[in-house]
N, C-alpha and C. Protein backbone atom coordinates (compact mmCIF):
# COMPACT_ATOMS: atom_id res chain seq x y z
N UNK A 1 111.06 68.58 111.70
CA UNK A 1 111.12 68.38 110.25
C UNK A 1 111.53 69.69 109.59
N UNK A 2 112.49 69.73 108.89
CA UNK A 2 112.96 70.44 108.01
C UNK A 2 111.42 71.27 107.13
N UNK A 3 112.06 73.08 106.77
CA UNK A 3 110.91 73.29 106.06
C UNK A 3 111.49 74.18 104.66
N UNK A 4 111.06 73.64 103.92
CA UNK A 4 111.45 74.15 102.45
C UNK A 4 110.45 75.45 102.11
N UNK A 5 111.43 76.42 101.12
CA UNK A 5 110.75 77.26 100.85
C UNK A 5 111.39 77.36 99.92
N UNK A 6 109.82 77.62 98.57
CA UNK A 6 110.64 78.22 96.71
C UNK A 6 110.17 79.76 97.18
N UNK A 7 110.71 80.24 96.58
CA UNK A 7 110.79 81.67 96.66
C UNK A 7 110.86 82.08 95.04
N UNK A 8 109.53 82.36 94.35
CA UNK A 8 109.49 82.57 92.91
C UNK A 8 109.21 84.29 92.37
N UNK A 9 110.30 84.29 91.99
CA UNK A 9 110.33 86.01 91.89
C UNK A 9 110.48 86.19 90.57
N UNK A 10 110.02 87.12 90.06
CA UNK A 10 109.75 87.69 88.31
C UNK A 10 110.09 89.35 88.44
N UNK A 11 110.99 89.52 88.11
CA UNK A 11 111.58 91.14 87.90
C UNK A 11 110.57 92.01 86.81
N UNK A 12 110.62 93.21 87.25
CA UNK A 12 110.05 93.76 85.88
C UNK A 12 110.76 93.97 84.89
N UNK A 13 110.34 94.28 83.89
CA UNK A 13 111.04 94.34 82.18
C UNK A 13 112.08 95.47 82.62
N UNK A 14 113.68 95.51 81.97
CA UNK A 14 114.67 95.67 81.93
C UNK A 14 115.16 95.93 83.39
N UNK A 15 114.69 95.60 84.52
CA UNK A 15 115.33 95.44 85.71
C UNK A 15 116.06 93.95 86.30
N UNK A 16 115.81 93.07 85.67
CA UNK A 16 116.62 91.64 86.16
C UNK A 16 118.12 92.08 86.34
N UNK A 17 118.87 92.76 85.40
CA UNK A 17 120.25 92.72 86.44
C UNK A 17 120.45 93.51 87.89
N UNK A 18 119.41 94.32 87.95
CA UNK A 18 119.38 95.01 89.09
C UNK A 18 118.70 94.11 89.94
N UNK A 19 117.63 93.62 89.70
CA UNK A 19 116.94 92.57 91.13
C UNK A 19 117.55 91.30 91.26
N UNK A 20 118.69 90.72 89.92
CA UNK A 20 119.44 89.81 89.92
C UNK A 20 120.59 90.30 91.24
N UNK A 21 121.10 91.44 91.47
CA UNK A 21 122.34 91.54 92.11
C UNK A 21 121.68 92.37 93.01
N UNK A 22 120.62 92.49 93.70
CA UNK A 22 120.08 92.72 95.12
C UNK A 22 119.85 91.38 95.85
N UNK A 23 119.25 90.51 94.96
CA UNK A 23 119.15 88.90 95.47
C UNK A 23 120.59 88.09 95.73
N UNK A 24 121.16 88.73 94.97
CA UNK A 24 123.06 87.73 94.98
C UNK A 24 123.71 88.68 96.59
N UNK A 25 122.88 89.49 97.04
CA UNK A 25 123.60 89.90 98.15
C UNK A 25 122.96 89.52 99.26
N UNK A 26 121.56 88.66 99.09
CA UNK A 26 121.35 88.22 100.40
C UNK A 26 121.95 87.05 100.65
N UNK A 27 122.36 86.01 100.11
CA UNK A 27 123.02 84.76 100.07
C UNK A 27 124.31 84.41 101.18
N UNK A 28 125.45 85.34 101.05
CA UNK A 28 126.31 85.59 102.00
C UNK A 28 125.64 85.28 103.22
N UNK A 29 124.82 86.57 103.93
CA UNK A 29 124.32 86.74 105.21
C UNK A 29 123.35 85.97 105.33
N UNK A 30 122.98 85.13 104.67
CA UNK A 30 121.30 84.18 105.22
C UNK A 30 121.90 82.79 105.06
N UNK A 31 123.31 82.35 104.78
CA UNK A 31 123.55 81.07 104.54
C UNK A 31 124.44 80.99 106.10
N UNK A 32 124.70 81.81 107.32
CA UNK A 32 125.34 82.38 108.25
C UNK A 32 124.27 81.84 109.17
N UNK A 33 122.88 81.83 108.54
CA UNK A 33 121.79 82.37 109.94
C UNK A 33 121.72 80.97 110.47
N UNK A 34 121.32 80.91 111.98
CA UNK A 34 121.34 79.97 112.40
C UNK A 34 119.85 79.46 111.91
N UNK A 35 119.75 78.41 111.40
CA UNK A 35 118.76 76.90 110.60
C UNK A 35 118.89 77.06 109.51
N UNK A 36 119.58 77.49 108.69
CA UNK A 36 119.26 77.41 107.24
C UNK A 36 120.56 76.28 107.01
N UNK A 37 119.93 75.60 105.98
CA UNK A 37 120.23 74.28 105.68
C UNK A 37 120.39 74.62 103.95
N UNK A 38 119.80 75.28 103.82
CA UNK A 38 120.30 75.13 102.18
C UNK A 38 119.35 76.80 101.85
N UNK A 39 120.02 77.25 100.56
CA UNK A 39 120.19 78.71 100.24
C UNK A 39 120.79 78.76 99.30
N UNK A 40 119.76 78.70 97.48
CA UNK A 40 120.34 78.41 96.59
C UNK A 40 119.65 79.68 95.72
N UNK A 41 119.78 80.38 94.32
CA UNK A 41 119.65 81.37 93.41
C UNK A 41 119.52 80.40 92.39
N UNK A 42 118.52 80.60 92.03
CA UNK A 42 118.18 80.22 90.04
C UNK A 42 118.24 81.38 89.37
N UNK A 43 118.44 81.09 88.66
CA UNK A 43 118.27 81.81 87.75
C UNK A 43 117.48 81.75 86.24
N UNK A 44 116.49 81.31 85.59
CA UNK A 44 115.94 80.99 84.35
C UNK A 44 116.42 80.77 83.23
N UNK A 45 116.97 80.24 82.09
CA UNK A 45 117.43 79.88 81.26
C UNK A 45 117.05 80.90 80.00
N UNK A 46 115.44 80.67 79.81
CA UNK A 46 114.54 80.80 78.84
C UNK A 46 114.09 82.17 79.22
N UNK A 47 114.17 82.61 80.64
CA UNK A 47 113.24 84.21 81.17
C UNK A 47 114.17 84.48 81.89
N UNK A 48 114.98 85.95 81.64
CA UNK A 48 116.20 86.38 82.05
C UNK A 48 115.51 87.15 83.45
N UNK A 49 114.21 87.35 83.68
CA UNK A 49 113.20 88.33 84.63
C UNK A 49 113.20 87.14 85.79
N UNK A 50 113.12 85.92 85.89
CA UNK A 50 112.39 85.01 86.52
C UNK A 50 114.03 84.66 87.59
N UNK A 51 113.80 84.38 88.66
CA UNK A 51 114.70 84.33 89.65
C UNK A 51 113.63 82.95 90.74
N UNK A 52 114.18 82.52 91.35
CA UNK A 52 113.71 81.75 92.48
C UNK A 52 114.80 81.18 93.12
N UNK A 53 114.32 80.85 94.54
CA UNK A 53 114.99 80.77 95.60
C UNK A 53 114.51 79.31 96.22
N UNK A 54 115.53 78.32 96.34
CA UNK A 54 115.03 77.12 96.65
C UNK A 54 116.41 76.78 98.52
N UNK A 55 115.51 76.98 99.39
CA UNK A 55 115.92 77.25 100.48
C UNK A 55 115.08 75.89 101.34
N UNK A 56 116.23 75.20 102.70
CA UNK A 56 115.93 74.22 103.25
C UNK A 56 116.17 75.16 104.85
N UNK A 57 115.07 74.96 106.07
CA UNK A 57 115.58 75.79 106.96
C UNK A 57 115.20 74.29 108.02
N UNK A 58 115.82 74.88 109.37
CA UNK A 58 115.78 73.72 110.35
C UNK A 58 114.01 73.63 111.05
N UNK A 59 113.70 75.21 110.97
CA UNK A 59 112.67 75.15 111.25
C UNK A 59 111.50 76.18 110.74
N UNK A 60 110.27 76.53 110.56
CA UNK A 60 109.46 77.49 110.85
C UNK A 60 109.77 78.98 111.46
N UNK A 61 110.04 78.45 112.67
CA UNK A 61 109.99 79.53 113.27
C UNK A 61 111.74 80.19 113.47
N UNK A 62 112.80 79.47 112.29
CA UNK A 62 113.96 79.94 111.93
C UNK A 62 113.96 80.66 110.89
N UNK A 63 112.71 80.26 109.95
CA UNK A 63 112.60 80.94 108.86
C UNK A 63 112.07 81.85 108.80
N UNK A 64 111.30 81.77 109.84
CA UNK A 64 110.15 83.84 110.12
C UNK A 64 111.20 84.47 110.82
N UNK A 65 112.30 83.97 111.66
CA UNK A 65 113.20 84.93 111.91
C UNK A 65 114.26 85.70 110.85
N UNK A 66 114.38 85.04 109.61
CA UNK A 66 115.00 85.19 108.68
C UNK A 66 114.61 86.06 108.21
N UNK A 67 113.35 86.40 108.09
CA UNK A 67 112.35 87.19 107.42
C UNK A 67 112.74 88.34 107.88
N UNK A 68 112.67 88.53 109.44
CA UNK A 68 112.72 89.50 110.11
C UNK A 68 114.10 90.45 110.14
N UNK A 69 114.95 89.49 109.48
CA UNK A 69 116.40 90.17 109.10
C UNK A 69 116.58 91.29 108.71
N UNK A 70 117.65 92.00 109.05
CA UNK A 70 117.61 93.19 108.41
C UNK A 70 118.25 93.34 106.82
N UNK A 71 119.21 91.90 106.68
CA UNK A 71 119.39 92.37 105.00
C UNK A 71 118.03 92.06 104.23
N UNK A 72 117.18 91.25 104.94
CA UNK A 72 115.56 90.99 103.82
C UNK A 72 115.05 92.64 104.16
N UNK A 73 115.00 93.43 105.09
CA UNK A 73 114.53 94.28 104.98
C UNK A 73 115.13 95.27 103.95
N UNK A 74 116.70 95.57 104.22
CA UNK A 74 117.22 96.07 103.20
C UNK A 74 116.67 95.38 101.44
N UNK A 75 116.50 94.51 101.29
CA UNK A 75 116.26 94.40 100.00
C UNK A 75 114.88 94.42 99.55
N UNK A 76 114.34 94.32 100.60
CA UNK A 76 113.13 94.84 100.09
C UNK A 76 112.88 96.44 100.10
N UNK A 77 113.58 96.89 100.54
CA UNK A 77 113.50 98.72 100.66
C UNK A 77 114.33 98.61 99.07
N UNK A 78 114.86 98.11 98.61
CA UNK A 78 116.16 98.09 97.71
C UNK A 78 115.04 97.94 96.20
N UNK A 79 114.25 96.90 96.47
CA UNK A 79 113.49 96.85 95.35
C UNK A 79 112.21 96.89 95.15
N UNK A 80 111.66 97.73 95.84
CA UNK A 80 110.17 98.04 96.04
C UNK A 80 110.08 98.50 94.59
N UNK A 81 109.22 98.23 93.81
CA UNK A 81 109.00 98.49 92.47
C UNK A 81 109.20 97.96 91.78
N UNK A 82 110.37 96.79 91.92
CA UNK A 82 111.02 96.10 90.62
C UNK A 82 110.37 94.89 90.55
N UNK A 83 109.81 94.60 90.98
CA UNK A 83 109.22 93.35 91.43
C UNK A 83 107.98 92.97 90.56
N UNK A 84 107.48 92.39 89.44
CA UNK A 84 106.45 92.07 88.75
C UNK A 84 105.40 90.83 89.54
N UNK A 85 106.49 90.06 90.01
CA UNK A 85 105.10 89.13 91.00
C UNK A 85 106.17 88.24 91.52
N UNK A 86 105.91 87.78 93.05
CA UNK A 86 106.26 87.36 93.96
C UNK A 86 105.69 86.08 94.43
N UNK A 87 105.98 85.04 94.52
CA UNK A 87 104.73 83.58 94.98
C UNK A 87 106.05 82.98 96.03
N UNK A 88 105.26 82.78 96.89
CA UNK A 88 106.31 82.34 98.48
C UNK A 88 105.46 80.81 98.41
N UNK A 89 106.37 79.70 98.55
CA UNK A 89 105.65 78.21 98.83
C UNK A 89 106.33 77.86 100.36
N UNK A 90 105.74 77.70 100.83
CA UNK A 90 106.14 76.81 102.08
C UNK A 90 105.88 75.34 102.37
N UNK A 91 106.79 74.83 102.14
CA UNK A 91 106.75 73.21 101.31
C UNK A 91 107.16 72.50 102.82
N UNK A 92 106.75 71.47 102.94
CA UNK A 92 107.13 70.34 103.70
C UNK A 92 107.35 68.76 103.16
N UNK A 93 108.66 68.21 103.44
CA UNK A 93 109.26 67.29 102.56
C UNK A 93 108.02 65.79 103.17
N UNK A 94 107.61 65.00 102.27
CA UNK A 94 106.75 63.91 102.56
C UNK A 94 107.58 62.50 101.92
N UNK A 95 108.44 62.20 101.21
CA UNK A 95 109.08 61.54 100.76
C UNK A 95 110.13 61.68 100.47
């Protein structure tokens, strides 16, 4: 079974174009990786700070390898600080 993950990220105050275009560079290389099924960027309408990540992978244990990537590492070295709050869901589809 397929495993979904939101990825809900909130920039700090006047950093969203900077954590906006650290996030627009993982997309390329994680839509490549082998199980990922879907690998999408929101962006907020109403909160220019608020970003989330609505991602479909083949499996679990494709998605902790993802993790282990080196562009997630790069971007997290990239934005250590910018980051106001972070909430990871690990969703499984029931209907």
């Amino acid at each position: 079974m397929a495993l979904t993950i939101i990825a809900d990220i909130h920039a700090r105050e006047d950093l969203e174009d900077f954590v906006g275009g650290e996030l627009r560079k993982l997309i390329e290389p994680t839509r490549s990786e082998a199980g990922c099924i879907r690998y999408e960027l929101h962006h907020d309408l109403n909160d220019g700070r608020h970003f989330m990540f609505v991602e479909s992978w083949a499996s679990r244990e494709l998605w902790q390898a993802h993790m282990r990537a080196c562009h997630i590492a790069a971007y997290a070295a990239a934005v250590d600080g910018s980051i106001e709050q972070f909430v990871l869901y690990e969703m499984e589809n029931v209907a």
